[in-house]
C-alpha atoms as a PDB file:
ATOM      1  CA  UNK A   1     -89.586 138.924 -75.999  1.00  0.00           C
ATOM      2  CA  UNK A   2     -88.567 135.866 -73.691  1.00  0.00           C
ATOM      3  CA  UNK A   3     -89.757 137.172 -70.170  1.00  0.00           C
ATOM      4  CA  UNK A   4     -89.765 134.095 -67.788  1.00  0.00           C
ATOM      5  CA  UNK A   5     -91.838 135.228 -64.386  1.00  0.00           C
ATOM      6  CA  UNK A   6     -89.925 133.674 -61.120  1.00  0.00           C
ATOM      7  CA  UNK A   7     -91.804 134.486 -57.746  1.00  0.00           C
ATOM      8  CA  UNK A   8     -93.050 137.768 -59.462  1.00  0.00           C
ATOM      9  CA  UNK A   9     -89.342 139.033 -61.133  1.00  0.00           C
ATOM     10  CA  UNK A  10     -89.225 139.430 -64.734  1.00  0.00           C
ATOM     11  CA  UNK A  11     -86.197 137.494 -66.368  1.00  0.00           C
ATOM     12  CA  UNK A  12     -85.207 138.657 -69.885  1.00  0.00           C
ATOM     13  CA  UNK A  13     -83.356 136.077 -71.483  1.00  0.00           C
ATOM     14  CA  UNK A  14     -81.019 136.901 -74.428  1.00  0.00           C
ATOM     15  CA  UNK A  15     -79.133 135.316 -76.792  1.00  0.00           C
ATOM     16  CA  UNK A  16     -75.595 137.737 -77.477  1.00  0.00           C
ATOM     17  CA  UNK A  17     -75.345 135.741 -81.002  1.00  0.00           C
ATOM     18  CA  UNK A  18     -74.416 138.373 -83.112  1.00  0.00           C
ATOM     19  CA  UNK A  19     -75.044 141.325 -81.575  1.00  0.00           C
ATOM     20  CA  UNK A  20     -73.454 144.770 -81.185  1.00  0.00           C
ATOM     21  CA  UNK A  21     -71.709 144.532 -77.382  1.00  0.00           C
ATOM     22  CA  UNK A  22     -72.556 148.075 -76.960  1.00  0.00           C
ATOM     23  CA  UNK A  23     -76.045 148.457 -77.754  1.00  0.00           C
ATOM     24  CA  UNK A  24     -76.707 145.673 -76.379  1.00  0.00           C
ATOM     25  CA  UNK A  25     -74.990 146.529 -73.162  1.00  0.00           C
ATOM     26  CA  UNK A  26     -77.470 149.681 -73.021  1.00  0.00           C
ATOM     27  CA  UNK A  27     -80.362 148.000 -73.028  1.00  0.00           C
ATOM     28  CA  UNK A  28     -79.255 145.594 -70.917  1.00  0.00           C
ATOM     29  CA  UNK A  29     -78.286 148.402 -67.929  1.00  0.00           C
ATOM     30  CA  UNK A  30     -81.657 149.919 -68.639  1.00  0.00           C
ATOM     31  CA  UNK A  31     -83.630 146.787 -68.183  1.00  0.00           C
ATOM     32  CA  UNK A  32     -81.201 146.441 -65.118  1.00  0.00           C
ATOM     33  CA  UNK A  33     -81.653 149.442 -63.594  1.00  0.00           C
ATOM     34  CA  UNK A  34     -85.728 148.924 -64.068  1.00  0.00           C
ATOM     35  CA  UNK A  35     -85.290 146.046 -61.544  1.00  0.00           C
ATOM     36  CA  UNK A  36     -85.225 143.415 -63.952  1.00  0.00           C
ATOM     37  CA  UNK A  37     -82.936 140.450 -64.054  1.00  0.00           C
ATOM     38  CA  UNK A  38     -81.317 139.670 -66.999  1.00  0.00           C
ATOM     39  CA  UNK A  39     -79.466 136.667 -68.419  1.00  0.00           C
ATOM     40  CA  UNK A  40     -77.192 136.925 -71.543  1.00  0.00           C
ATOM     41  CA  UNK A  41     -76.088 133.671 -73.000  1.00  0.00           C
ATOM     42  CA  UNK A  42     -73.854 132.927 -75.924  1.00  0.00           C
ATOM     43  CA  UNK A  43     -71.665 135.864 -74.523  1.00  0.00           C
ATOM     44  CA  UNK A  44     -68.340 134.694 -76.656  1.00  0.00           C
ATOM     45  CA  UNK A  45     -70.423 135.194 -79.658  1.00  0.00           C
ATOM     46  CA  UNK A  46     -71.352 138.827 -79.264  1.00  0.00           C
ATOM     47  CA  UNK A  47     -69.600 141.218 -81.517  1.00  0.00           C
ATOM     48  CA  UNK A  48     -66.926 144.070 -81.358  1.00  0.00           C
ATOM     49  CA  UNK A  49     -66.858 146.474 -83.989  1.00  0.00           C
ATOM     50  CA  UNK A  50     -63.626 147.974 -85.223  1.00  0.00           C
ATOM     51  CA  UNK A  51     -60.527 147.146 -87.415  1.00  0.00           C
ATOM     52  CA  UNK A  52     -59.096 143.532 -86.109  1.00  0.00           C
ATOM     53  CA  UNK A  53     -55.739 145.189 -85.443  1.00  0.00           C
ATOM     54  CA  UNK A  54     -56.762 148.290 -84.236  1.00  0.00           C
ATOM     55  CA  UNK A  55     -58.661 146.330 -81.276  1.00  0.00           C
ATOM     56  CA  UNK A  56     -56.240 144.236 -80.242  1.00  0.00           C
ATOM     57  CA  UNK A  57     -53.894 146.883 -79.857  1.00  0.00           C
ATOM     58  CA  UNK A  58     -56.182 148.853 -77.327  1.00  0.00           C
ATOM     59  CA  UNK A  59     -56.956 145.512 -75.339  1.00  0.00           C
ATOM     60  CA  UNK A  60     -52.993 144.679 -75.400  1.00  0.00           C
ATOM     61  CA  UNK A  61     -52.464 148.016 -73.767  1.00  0.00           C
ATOM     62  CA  UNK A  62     -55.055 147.426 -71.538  1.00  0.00           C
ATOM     63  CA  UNK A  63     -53.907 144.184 -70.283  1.00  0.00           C
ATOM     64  CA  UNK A  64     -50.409 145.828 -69.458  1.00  0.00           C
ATOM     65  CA  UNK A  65     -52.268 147.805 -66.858  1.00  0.00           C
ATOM     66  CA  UNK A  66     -52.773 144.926 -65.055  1.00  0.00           C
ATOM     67  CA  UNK A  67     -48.943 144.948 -64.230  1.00  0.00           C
ATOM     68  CA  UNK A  68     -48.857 148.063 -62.627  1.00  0.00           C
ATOM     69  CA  UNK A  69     -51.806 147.032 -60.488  1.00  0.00           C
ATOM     70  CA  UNK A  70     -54.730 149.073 -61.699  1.00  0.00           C
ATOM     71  CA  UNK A  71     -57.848 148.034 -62.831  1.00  0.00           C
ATOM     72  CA  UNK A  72     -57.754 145.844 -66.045  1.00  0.00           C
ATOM     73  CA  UNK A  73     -59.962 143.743 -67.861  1.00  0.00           C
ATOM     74  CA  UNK A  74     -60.575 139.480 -67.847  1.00  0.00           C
ATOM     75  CA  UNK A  75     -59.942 137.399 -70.747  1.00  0.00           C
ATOM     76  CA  UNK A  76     -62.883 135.232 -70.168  1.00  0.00           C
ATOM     77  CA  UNK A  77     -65.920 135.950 -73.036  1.00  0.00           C
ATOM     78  CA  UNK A  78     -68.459 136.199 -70.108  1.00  0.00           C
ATOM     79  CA  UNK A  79     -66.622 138.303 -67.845  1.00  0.00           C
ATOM     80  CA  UNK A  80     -65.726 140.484 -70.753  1.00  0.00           C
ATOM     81  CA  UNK A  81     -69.330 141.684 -71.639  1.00  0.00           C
ATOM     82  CA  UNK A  82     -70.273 141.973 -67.988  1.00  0.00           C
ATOM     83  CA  UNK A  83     -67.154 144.447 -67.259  1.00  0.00           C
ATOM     84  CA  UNK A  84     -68.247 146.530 -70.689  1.00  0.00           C
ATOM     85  CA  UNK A  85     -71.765 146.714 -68.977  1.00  0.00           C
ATOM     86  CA  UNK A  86     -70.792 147.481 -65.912  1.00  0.00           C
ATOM     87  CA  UNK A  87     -69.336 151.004 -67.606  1.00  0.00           C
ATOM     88  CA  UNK A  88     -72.655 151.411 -68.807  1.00  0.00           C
ATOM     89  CA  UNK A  89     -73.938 151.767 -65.276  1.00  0.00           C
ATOM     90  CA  UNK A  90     -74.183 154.824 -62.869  1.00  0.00           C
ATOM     91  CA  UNK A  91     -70.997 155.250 -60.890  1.00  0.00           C
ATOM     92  CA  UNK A  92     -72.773 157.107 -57.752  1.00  0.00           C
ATOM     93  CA  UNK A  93     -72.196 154.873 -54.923  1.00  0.00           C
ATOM     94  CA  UNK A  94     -71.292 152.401 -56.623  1.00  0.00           C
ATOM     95  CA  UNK A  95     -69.128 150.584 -54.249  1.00  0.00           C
ATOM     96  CA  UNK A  96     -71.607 151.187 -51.406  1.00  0.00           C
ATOM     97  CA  UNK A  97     -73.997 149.375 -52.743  1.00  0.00           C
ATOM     98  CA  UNK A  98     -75.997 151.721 -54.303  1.00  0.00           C
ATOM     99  CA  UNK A  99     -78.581 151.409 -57.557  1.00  0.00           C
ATOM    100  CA  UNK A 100     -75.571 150.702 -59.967  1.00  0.00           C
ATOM    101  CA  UNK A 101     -74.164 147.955 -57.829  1.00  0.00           C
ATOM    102  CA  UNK A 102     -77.676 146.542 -56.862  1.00  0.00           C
ATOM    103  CA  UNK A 103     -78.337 146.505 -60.769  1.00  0.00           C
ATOM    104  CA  UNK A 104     -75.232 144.480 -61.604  1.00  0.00           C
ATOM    105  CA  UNK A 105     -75.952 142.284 -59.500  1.00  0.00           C
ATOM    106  CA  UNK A 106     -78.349 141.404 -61.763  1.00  0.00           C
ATOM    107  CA  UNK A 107     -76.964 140.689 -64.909  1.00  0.00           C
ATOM    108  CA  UNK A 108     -75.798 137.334 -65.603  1.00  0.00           C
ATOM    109  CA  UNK A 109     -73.604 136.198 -68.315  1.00  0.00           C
ATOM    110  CA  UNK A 110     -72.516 132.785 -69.499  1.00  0.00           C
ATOM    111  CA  UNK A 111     -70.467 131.330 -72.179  1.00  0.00           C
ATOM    112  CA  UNK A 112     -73.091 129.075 -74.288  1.00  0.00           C
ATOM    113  CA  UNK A 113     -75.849 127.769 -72.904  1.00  0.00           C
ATOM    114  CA  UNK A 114     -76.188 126.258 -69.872  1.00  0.00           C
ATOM    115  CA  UNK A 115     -78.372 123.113 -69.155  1.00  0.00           C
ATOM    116  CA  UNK A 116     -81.017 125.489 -66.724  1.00  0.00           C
ATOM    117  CA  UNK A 117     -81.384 128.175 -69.839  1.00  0.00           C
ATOM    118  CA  UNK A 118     -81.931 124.733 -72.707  1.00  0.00           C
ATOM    119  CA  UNK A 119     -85.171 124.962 -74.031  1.00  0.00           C
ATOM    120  CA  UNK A 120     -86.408 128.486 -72.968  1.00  0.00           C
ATOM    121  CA  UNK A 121     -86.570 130.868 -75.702  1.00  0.00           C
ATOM    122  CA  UNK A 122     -84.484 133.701 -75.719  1.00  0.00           C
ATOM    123  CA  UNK A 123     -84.717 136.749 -77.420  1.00  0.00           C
ATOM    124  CA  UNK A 124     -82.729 138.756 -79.776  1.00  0.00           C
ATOM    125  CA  UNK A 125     -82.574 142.499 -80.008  1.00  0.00           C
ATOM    126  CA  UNK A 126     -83.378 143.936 -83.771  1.00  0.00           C
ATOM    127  CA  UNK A 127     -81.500 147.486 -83.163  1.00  0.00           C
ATOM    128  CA  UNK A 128     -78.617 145.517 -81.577  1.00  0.00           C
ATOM    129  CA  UNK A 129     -78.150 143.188 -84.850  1.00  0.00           C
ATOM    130  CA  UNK A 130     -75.268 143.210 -86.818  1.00  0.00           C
ATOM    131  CA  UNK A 131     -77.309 142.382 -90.157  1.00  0.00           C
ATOM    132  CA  UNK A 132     -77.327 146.187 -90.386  1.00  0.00           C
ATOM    133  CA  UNK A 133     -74.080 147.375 -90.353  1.00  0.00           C
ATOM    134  CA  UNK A 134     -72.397 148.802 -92.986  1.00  0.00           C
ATOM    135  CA  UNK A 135     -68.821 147.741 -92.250  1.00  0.00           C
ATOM    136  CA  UNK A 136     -67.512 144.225 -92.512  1.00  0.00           C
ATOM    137  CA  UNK A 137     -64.785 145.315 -90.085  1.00  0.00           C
ATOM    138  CA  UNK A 138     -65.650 143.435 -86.522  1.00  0.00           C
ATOM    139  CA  UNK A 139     -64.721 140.573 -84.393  1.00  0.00           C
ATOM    140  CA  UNK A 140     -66.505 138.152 -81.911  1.00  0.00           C
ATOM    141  CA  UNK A 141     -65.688 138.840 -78.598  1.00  0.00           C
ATOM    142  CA  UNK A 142     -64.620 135.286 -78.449  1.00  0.00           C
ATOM    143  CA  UNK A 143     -62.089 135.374 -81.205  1.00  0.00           C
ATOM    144  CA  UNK A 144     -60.648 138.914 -79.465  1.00  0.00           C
ATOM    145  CA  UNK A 145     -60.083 136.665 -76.025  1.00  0.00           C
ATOM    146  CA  UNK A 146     -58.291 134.181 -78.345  1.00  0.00           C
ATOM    147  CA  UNK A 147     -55.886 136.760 -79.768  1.00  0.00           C
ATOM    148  CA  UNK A 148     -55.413 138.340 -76.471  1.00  0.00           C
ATOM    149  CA  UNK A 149     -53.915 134.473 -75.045  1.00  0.00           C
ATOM    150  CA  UNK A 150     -57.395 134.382 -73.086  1.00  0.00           C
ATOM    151  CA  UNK A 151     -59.814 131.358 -72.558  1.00  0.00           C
ATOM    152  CA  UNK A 152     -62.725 131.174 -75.383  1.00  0.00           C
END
């Protein structure tokens, strides 16, 4: 595991390459919620599973909410996978700044690999891989922002 120690705070570095968004996303609000920081890289290159069609469909509908001024979704990789984390997360005072909001604030996700995360190892999560699935029907969440007009 890639555990870098700042001032006494555990940082758990992963790389999203090819993982499952949602189990990934659980561990990640567990780790979260245990006080730890964590810091997902490679975000746009997590995976979705599901028929292509089928989930674009869901995310178009999704993205017409944002007309009628209700909570939607972004079309940026990074901001993606933090949003389907933050669902993960307990919803008890949530916007008062309680243990759900306290552990969001410390997740951190980027889009590759930025220059302060080059040349510390990150880890990979074995039940999160998609080696073992049994489906070939998935999508990087990069390639879904694409198809949804978003930045990738």
């Amino acid at each position: 595991m890639a555990r870098v120690h700042e001032e006494q705070k555990m940082t758990i570095i992963i790389d999203a390459t090819g993982l499952i968004l949602g189990r990934m996303g659980t561990y990640v609000a567990k780790q979260a919620l245990l006080g730890e920081e964590v810091v997902i890289l490679n975000s746009e290159k997590a995976i979705i599973t599901g028929k292509q069609d089928m989930l674009i469909a869901k995310y178009k509908v999704r993205q017409q909410r944002r007309a009628l001024k209700l909570p939607a979704f972004t079309l940026m990789p990074d901001r993606f996978v933090k949003r389907a984390i933050r669902g993960m997360l307990p919803r008890g005072n949530f916007s008062e700044g309680g243990r759900g909001r306290q552990a969001f604030a410390r997740i951190k996700c980027y889009i590759g690999v930025p220059s302060e995360f080059e040349g510390k190892k990150a880890e990979t999560l074995e039940g999160a891989s998609s080696i073992n699935l049994k489906t070939s029907n998935y999508m990087t969440i990069g390639h879904l922002v694409k198809l949804l007009k978003g930045k990738a």
